[in-house]
Protein backbone atom coordinates (compact mmCIF):
# COMPACT_ATOMS: atom_id res chain seq x y z
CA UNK A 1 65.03 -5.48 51.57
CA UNK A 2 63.83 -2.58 53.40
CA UNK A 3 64.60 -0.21 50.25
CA UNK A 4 62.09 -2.35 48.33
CA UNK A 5 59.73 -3.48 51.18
CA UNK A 6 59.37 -1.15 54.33
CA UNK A 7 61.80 0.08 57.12
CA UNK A 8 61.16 1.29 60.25
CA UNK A 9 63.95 4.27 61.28
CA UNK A 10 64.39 6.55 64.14
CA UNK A 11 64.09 10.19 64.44
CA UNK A 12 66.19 13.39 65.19
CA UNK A 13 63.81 13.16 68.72
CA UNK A 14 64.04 9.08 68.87
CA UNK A 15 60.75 8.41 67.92
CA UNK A 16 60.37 5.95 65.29
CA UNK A 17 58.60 6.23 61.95
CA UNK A 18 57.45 3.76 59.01
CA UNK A 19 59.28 4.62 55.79
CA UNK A 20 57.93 2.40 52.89
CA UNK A 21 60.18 0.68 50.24
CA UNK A 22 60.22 0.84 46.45
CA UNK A 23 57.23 -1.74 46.47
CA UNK A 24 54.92 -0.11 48.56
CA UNK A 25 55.76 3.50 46.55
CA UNK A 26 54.79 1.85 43.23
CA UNK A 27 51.44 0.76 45.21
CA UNK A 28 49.07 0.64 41.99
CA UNK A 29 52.05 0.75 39.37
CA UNK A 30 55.20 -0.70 38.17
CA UNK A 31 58.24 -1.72 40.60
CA UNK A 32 61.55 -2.06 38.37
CA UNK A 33 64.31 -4.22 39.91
CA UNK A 34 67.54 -4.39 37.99
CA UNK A 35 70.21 -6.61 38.78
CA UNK A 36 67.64 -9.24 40.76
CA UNK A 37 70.69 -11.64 40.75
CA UNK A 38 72.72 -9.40 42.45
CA UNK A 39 70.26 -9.22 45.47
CA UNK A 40 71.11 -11.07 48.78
CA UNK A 41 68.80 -14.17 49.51
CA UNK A 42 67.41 -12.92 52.10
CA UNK A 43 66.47 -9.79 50.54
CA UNK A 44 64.63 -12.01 47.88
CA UNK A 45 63.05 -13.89 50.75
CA UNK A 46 61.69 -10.33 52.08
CA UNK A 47 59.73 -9.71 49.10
CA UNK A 48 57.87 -13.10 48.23
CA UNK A 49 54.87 -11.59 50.85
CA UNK A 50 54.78 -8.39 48.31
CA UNK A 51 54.12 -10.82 45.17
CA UNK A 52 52.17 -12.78 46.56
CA UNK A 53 49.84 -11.34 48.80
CA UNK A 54 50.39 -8.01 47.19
CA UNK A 55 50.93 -6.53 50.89
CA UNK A 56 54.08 -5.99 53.19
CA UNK A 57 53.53 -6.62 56.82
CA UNK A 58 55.26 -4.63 59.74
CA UNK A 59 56.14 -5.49 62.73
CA UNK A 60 59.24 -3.86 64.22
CA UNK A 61 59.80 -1.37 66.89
CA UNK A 62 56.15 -1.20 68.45
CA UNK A 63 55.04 -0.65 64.93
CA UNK A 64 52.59 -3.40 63.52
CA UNK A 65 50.75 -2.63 60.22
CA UNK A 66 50.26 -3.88 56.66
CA UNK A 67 50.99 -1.82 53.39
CA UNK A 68 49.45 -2.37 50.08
CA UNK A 69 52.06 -3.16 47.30
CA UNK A 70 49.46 -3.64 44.40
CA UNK A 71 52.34 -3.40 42.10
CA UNK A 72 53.22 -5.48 39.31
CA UNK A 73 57.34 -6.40 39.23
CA UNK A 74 59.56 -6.13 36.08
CA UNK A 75 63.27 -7.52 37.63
CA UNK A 76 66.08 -8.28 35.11
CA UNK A 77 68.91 -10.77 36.01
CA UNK A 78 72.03 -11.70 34.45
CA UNK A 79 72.84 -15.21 33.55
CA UNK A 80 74.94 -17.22 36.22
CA UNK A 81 77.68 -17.48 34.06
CA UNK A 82 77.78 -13.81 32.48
CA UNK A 83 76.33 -15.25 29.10
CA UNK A 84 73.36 -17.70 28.69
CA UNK A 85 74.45 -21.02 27.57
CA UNK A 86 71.86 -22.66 25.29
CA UNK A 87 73.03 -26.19 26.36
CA UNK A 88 71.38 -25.57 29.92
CA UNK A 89 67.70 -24.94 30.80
CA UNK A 90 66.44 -21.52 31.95
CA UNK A 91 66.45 -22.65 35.82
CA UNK A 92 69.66 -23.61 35.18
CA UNK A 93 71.01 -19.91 33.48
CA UNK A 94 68.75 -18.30 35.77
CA UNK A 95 70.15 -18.67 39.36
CA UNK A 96 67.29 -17.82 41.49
CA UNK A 97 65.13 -20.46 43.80
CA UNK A 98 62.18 -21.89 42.36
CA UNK A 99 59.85 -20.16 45.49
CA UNK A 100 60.36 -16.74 44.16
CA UNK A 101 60.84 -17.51 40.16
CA UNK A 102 57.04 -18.66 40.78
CA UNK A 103 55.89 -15.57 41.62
CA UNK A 104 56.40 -13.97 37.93
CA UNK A 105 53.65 -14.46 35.34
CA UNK A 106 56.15 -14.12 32.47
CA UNK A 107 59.61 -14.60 32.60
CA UNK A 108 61.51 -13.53 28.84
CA UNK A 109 64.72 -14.53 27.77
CA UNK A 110 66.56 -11.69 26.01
CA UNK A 111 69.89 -13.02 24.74
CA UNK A 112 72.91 -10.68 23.27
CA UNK A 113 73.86 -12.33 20.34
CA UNK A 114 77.37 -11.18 19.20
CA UNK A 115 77.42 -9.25 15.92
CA UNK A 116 80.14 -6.50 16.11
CA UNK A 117 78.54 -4.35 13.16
CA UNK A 118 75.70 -3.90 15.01
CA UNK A 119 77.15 -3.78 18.36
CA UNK A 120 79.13 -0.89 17.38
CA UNK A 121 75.65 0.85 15.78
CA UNK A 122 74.20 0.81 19.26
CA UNK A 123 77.19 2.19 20.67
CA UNK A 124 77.18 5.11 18.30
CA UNK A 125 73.18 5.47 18.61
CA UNK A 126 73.58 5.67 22.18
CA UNK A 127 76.87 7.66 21.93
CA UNK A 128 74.86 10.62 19.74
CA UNK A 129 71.45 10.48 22.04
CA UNK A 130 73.75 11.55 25.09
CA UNK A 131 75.60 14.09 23.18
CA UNK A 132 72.41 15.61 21.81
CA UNK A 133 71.05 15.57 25.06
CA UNK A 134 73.51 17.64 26.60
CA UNK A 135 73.51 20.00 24.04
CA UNK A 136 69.67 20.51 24.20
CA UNK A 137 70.01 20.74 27.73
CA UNK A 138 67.61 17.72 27.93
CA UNK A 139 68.35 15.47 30.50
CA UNK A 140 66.03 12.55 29.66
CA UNK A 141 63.76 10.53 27.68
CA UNK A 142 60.69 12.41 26.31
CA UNK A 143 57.33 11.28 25.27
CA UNK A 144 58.29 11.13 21.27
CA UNK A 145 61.77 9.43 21.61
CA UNK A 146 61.89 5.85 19.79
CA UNK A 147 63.27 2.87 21.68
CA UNK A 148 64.97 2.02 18.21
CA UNK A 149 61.53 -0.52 17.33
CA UNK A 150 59.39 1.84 16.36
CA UNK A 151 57.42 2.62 19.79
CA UNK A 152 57.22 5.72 21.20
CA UNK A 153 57.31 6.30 24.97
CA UNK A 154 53.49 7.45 24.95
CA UNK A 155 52.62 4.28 22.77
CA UNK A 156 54.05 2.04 25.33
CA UNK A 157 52.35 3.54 28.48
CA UNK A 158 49.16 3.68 26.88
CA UNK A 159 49.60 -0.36 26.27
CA UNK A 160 51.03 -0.77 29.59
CA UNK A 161 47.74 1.05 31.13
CA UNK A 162 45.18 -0.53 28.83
CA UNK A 163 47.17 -4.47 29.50
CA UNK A 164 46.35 -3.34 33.56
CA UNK A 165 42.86 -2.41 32.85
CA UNK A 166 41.44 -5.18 30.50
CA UNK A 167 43.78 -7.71 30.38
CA UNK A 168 43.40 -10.36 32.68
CA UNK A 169 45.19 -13.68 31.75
CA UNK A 170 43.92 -17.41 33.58
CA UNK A 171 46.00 -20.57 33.43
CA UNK A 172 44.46 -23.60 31.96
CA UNK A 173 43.92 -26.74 34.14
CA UNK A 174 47.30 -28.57 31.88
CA UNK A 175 49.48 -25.19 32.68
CA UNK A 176 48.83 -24.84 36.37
CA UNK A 177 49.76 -28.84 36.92
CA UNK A 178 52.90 -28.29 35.14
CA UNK A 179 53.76 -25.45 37.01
């Protein structure tokens, strides 16, 4: 956890010093987590303070603080069983403990479906954007490249900044006693 929260390290001259996580770094942006299923428990556990209370607290080492992590969290997980079976619920495909699935606003489903034609039109898409890459002596994603859908990378950060600023979504009285 203390990539993503906080860690407190020693020194060349044994002093020790605070050195913030991932979380506390995107303080006032966007923390990406891949592979969320992949992540010890306990790790998971460390973070629940972060999304909730939008702060880390410290206290290791003589060092007692709290950080700001003002950061909203995109994670992706894989499916417990390496492909999401449509005869189970979501909890069910999604192996994580109710205590920390609560803490995300949204949670999408985004399912491969097997079609080999265009499986293979990814691969080749993908294929030809490293190639020209390297050629171009670009090494990654500009503000005009398309994500395939028709969005641009500018488009998308100017919706991302205007859903922080003016979006502000409530539950109803019916959603928050089902949840």
């Amino acid at each position: 956890a203390a990539g993503l929260t906080a860690s407190v390290t020693r020194d060349q001259r044994g002093e020790f010093y605070l050195e913030g996580g991932a979380m506390v770094l995107a303080d006032g942006g966007i923390c990406c987590i891949d592979e969320f299923d992949k992540m010890r428990e306990q790790d998971r556990v460390a973070i629940h303070e972060a999304m909730e209370q939008q702060t880390i607290s410290v206290a290791k080492a003589g060092i007692t603080t709290v950080l700001n992590s003002r950061t909203s969290v995109l994670a992706a997980a894989n499916p417990i069983f390496g492909r999401y079976d449509e005869l189970r619920s979501a909890a069910d495909n999604i192996d994580l403990m109710s205590t920390i699935l609560s803490r995300f606003d949204l949670i999408f489903i985004v399912r491969d479906i097997r079609d080999e034609d265009r499986d293979r039109a990814i691969a080749k898409h993908v294929m030809s954007v490293h190639i020209n890459a390297a050629h171009s002596g670009n090494d990654g994603p500009t503000e005009t490249m398309h994500d395939g859908a028709g969005l641009d990378l500018k488009t998308i950060k100017k919706f991302v900044t205007y859903c922080r600023s003016r979006c502000a979504p409530r539950l109803s009285q019916g959603t928050a006693g089902l949840l």
